[in-house]
PDB file of N, CA and C in Angstrom:
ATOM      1  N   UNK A   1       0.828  -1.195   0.000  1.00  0.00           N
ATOM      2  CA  UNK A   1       0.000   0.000   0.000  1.00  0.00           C
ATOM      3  C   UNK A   1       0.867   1.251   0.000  1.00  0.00           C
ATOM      4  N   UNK A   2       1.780   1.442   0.996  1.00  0.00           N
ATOM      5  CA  UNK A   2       2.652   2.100   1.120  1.00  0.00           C
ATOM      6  C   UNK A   2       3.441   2.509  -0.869  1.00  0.00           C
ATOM      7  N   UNK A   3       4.421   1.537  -1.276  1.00  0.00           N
ATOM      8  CA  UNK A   3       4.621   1.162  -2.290  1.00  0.00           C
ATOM      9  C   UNK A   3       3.825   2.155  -3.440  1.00  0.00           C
ATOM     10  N   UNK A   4       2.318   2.149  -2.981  1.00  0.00           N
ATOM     11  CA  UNK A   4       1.244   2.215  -4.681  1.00  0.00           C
ATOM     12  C   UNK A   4       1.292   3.683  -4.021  1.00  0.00           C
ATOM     13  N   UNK A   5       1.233   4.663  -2.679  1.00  0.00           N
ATOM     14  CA  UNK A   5       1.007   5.392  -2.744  1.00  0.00           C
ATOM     15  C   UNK A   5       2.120   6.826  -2.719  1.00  0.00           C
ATOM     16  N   UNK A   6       3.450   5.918  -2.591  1.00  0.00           N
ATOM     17  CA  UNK A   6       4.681   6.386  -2.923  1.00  0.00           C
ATOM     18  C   UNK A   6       4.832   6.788  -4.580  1.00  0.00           C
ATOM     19  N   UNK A   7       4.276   5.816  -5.282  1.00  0.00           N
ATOM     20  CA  UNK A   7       4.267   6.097  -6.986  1.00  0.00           C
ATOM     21  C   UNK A   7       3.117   7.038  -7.199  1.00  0.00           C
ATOM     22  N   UNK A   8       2.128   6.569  -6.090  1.00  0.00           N
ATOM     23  CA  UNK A   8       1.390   8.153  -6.779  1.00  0.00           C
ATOM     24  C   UNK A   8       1.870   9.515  -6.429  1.00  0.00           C
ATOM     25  N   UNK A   9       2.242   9.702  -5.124  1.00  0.00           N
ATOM     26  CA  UNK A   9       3.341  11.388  -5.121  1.00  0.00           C
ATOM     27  C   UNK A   9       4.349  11.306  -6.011  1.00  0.00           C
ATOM     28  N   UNK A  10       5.061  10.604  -6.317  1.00  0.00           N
ATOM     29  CA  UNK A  10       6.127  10.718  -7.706  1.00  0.00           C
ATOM     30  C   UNK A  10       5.334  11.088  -9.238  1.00  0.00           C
ATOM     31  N   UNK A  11       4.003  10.387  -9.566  1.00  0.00           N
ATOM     32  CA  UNK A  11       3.383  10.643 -10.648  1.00  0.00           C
ATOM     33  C   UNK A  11       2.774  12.276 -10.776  1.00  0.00           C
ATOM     34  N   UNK A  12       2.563  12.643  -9.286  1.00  0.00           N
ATOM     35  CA  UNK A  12       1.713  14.146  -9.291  1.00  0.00           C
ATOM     36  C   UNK A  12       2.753  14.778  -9.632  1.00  0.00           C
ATOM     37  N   UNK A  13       4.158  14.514  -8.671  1.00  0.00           N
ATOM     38  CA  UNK A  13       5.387  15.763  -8.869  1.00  0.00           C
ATOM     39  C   UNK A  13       5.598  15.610  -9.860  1.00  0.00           C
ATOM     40  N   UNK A  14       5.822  14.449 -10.457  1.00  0.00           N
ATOM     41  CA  UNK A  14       6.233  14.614 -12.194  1.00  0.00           C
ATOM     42  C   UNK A  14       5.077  15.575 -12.662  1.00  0.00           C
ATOM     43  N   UNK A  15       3.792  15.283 -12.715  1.00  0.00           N
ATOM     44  CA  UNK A  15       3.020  16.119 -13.344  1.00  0.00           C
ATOM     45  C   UNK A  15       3.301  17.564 -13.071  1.00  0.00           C
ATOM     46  N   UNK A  16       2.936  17.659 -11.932  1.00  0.00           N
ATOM     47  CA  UNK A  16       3.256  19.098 -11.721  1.00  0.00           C
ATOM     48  C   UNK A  16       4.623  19.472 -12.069  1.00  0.00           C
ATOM     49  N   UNK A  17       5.781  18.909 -12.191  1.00  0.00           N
ATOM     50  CA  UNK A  17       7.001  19.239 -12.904  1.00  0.00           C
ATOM     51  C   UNK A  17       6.520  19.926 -13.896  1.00  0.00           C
ATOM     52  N   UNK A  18       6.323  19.077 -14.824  1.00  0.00           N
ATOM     53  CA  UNK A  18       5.826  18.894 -16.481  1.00  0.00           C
ATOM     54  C   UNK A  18       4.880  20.356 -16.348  1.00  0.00           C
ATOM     55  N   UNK A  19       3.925  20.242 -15.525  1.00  0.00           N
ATOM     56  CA  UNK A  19       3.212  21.778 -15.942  1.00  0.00           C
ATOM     57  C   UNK A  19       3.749  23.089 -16.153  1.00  0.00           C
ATOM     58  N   UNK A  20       4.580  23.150 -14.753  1.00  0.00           N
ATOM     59  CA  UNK A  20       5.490  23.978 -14.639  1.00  0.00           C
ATOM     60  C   UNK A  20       6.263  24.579 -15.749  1.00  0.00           C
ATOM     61  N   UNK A  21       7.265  23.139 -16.099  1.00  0.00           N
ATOM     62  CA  UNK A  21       8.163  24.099 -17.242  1.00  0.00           C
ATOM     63  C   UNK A  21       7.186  24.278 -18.402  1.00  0.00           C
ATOM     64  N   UNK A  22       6.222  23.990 -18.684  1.00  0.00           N
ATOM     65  CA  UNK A  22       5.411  24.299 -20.069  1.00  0.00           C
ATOM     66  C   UNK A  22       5.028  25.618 -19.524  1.00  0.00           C
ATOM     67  N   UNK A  23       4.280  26.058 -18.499  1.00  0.00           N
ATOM     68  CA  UNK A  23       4.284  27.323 -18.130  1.00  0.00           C
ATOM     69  C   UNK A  23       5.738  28.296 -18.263  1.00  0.00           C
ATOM     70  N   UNK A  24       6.986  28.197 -18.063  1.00  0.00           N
ATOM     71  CA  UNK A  24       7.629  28.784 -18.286  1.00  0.00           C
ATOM     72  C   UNK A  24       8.125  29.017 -19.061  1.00  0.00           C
ATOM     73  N   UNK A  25       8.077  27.710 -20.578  1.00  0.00           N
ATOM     74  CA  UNK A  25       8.479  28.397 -21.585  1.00  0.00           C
ATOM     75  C   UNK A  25       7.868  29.036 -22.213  1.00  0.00           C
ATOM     76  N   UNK A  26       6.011  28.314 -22.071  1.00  0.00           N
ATOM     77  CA  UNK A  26       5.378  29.549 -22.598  1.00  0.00           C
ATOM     78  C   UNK A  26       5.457  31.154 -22.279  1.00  0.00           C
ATOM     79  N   UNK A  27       5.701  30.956 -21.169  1.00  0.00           N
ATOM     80  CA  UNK A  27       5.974  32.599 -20.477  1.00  0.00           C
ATOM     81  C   UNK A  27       6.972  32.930 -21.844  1.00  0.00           C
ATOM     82  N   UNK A  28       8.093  32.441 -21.331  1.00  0.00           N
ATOM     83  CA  UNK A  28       9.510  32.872 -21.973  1.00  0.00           C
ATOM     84  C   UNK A  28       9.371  33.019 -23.514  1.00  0.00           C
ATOM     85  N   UNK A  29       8.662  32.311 -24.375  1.00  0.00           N
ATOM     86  CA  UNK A  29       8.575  32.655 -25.854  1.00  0.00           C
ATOM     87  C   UNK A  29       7.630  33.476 -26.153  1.00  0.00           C
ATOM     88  N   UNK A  30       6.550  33.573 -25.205  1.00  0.00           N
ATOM     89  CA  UNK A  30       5.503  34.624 -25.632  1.00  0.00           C
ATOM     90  C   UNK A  30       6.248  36.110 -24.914  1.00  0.00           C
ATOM     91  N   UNK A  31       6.576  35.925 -24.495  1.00  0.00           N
ATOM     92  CA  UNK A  31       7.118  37.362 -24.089  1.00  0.00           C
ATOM     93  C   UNK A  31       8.093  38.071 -24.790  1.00  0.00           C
ATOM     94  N   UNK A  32       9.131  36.806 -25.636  1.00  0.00           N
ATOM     95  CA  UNK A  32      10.258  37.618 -26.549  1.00  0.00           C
ATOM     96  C   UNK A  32       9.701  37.670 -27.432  1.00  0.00           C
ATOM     97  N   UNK A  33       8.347  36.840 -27.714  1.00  0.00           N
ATOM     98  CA  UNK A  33       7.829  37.052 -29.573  1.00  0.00           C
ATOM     99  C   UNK A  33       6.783  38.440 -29.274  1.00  0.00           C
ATOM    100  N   UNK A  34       6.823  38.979 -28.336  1.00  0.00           N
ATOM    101  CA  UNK A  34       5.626  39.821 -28.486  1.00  0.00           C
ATOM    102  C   UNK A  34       5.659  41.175 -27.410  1.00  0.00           C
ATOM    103  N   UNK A  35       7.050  41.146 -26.781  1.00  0.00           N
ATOM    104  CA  UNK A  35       6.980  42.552 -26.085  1.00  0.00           C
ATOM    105  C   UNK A  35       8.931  42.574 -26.514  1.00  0.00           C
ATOM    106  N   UNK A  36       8.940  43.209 -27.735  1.00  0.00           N
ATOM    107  CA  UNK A  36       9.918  43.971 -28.426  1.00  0.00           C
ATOM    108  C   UNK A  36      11.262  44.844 -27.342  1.00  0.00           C
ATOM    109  N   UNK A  37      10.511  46.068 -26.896  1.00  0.00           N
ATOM    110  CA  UNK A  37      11.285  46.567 -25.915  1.00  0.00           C
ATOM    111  C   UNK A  37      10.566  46.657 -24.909  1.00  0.00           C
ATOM    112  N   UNK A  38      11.104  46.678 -23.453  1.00  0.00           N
ATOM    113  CA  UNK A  38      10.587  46.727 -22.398  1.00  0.00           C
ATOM    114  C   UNK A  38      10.743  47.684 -21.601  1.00  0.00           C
ATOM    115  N   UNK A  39      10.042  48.597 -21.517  1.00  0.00           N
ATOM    116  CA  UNK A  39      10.040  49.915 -21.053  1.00  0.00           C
ATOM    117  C   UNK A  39       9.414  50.620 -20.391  1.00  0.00           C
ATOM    118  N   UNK A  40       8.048  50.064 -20.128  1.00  0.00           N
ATOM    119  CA  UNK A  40       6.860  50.375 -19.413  1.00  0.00           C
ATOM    120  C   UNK A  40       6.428  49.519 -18.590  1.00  0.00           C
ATOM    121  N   UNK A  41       6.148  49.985 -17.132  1.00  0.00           N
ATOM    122  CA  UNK A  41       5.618  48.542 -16.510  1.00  0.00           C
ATOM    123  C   UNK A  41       4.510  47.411 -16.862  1.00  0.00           C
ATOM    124  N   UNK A  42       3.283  48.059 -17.505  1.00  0.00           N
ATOM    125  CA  UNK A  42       2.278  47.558 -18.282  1.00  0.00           C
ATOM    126  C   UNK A  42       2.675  47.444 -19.878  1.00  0.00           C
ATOM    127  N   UNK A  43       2.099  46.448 -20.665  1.00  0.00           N
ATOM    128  CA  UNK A  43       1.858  45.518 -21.807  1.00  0.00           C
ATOM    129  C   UNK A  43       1.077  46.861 -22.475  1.00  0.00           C
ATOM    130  N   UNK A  44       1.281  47.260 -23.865  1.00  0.00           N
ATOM    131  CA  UNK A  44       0.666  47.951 -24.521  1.00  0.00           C
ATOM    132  C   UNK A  44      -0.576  47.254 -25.030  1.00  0.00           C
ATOM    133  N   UNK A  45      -1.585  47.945 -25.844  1.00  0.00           N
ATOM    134  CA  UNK A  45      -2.956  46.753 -26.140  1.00  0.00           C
ATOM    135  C   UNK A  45      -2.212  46.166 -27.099  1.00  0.00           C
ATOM    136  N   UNK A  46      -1.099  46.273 -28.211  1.00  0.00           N
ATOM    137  CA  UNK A  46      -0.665  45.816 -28.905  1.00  0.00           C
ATOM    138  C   UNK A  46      -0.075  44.090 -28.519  1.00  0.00           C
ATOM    139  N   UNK A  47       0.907  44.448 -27.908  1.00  0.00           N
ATOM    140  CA  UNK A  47       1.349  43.812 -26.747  1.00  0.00           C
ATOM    141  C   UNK A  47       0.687  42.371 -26.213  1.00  0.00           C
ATOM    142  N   UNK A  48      -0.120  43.154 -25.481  1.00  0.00           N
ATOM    143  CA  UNK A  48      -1.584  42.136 -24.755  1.00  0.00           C
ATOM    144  C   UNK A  48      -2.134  40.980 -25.859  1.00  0.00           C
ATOM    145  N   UNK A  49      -2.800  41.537 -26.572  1.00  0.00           N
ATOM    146  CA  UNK A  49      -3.117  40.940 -27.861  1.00  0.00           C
ATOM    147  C   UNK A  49      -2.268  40.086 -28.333  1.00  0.00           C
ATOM    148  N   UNK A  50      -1.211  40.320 -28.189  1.00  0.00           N
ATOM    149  CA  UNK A  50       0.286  39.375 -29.124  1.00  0.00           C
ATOM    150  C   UNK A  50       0.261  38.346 -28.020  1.00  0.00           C
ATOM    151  N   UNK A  51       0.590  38.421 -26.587  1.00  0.00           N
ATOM    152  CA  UNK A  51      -0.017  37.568 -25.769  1.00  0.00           C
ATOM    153  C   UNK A  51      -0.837  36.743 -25.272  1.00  0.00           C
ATOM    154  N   UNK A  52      -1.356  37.503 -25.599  1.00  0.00           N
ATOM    155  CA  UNK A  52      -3.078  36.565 -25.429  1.00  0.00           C
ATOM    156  C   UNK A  52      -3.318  34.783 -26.748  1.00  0.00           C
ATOM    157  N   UNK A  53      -3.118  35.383 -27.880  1.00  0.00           N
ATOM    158  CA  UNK A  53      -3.315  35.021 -29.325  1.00  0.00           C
ATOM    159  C   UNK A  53      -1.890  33.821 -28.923  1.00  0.00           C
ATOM    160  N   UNK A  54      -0.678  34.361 -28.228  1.00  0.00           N
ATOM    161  CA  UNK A  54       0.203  33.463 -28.332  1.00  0.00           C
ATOM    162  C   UNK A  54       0.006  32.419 -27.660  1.00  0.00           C
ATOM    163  N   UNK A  55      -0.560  32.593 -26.178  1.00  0.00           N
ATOM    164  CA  UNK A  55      -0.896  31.958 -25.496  1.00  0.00           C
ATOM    165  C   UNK A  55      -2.298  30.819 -25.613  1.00  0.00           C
ATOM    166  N   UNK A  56      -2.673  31.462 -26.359  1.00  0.00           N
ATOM    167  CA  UNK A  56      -4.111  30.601 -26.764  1.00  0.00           C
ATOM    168  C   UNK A  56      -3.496  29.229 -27.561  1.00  0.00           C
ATOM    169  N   UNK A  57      -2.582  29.615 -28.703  1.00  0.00           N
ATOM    170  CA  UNK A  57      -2.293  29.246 -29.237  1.00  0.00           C
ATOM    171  C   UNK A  57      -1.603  28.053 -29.075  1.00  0.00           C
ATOM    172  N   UNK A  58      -0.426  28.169 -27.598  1.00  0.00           N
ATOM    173  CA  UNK A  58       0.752  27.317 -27.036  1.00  0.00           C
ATOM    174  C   UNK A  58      -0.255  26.358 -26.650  1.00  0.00           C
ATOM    175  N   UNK A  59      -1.542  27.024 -25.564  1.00  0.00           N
ATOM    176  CA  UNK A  59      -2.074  25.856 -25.104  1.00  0.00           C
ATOM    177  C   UNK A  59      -3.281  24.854 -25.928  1.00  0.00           C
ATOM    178  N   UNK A  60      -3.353  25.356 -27.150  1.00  0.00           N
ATOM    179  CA  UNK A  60      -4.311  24.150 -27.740  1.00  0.00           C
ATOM    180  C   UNK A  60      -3.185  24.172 -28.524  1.00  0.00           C
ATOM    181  N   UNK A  61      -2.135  23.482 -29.134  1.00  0.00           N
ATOM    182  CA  UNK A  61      -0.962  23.249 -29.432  1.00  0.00           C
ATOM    183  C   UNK A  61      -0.800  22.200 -28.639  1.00  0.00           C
ATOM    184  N   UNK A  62      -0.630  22.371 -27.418  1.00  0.00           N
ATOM    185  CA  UNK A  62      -0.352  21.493 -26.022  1.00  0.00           C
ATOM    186  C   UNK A  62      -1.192  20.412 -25.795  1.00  0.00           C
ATOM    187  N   UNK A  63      -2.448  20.721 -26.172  1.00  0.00           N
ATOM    188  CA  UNK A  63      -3.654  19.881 -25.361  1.00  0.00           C
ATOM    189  C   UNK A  63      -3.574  18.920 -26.931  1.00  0.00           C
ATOM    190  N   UNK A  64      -3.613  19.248 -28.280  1.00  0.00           N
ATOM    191  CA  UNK A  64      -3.599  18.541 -28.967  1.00  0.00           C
ATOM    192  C   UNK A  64      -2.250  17.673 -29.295  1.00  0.00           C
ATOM    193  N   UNK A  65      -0.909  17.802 -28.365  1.00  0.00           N
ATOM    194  CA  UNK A  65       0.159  17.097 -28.540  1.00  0.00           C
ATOM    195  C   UNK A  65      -0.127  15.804 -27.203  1.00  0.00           C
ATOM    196  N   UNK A  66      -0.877  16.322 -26.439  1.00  0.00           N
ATOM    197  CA  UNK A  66      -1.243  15.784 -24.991  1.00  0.00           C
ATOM    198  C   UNK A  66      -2.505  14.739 -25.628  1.00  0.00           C
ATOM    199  N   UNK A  67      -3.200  15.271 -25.898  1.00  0.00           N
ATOM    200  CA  UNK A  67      -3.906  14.021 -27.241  1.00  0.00           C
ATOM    201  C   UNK A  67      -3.725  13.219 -27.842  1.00  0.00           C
ATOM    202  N   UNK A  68      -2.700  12.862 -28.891  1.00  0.00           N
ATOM    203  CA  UNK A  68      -2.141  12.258 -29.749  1.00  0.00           C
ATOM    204  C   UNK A  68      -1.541  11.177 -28.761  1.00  0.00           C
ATOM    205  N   UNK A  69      -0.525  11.882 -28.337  1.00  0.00           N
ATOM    206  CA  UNK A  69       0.015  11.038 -27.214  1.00  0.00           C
ATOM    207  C   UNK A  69      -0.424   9.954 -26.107  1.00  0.00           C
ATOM    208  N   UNK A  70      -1.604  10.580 -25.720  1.00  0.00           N
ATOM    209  CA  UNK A  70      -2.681   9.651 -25.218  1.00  0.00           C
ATOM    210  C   UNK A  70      -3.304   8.378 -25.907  1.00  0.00           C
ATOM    211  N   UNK A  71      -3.529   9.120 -26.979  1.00  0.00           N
ATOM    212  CA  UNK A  71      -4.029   7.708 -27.979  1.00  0.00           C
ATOM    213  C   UNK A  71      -3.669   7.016 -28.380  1.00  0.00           C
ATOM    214  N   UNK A  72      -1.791   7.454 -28.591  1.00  0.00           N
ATOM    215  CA  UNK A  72      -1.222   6.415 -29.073  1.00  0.00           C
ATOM    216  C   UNK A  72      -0.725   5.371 -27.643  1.00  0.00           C
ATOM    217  N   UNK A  73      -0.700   6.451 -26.559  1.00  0.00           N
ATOM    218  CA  UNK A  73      -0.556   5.358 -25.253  1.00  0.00           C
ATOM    219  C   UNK A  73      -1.592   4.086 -25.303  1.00  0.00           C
ATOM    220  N   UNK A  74      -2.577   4.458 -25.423  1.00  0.00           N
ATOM    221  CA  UNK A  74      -3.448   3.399 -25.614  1.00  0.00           C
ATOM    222  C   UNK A  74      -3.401   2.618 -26.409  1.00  0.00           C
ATOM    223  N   UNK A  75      -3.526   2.765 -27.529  1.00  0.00           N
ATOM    224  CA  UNK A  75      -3.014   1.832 -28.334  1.00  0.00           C
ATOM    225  C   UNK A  75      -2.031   1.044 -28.430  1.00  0.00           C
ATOM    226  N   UNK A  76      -0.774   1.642 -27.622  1.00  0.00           N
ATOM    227  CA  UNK A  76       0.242   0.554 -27.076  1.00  0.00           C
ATOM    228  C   UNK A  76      -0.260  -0.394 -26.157  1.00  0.00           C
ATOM    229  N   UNK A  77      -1.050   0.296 -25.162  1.00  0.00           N
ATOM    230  CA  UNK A  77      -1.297  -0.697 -24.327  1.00  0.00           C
ATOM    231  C   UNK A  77      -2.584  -1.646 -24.489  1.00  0.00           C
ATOM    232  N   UNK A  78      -3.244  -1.245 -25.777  1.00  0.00           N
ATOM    233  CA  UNK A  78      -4.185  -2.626 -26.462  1.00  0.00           C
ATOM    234  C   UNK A  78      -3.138  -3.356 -27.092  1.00  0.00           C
ATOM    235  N   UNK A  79      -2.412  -3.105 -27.663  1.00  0.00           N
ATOM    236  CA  UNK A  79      -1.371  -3.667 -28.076  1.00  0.00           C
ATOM    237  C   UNK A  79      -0.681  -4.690 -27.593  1.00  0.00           C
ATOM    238  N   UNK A  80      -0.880  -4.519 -26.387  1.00  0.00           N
ATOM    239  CA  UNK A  80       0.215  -5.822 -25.171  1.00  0.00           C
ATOM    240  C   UNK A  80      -0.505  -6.798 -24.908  1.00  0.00           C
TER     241      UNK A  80
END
């Protein structure tokens, strides 16, 4: 019991690992593709917009790589 519930805190931290850095690179590429110079404490509407659109973008990008992946998990494991 011990054992099954040791692999499940390792499976969450991995997850939550995994969220994490996808959050940060999204941070990190939407921010160099879309705030040019940085000079103002606030995001111009220009800005925002370039953000927003990027971000929309990373995460159904994500959810449909998180998809694929799934299905083909399965299918491995009809497979066995």
């Amino acid at each position: 019991w011990r054992s099954l519930a040791r692999t499940m805190d390792r499976a969450q931290q991995n997850e939550l690992e995994a969220i994490t850095d996808m959050f940060n690179k999204m941070t990190e590429q939407c921010f160099r593709k879309c705030v040019a110079v940085y000079k103002e404490p606030d995001l111009s509407v220009g800005e925002a917009t370039c953000v927003d659109r990027c971000v929309h973008k990373y995460m159904t990008v994500h959810g449909k790589v998180q998809e694929i992946l799934g299905q083909q998990a399965q299918q491995a494991q009809q497979a066995q």
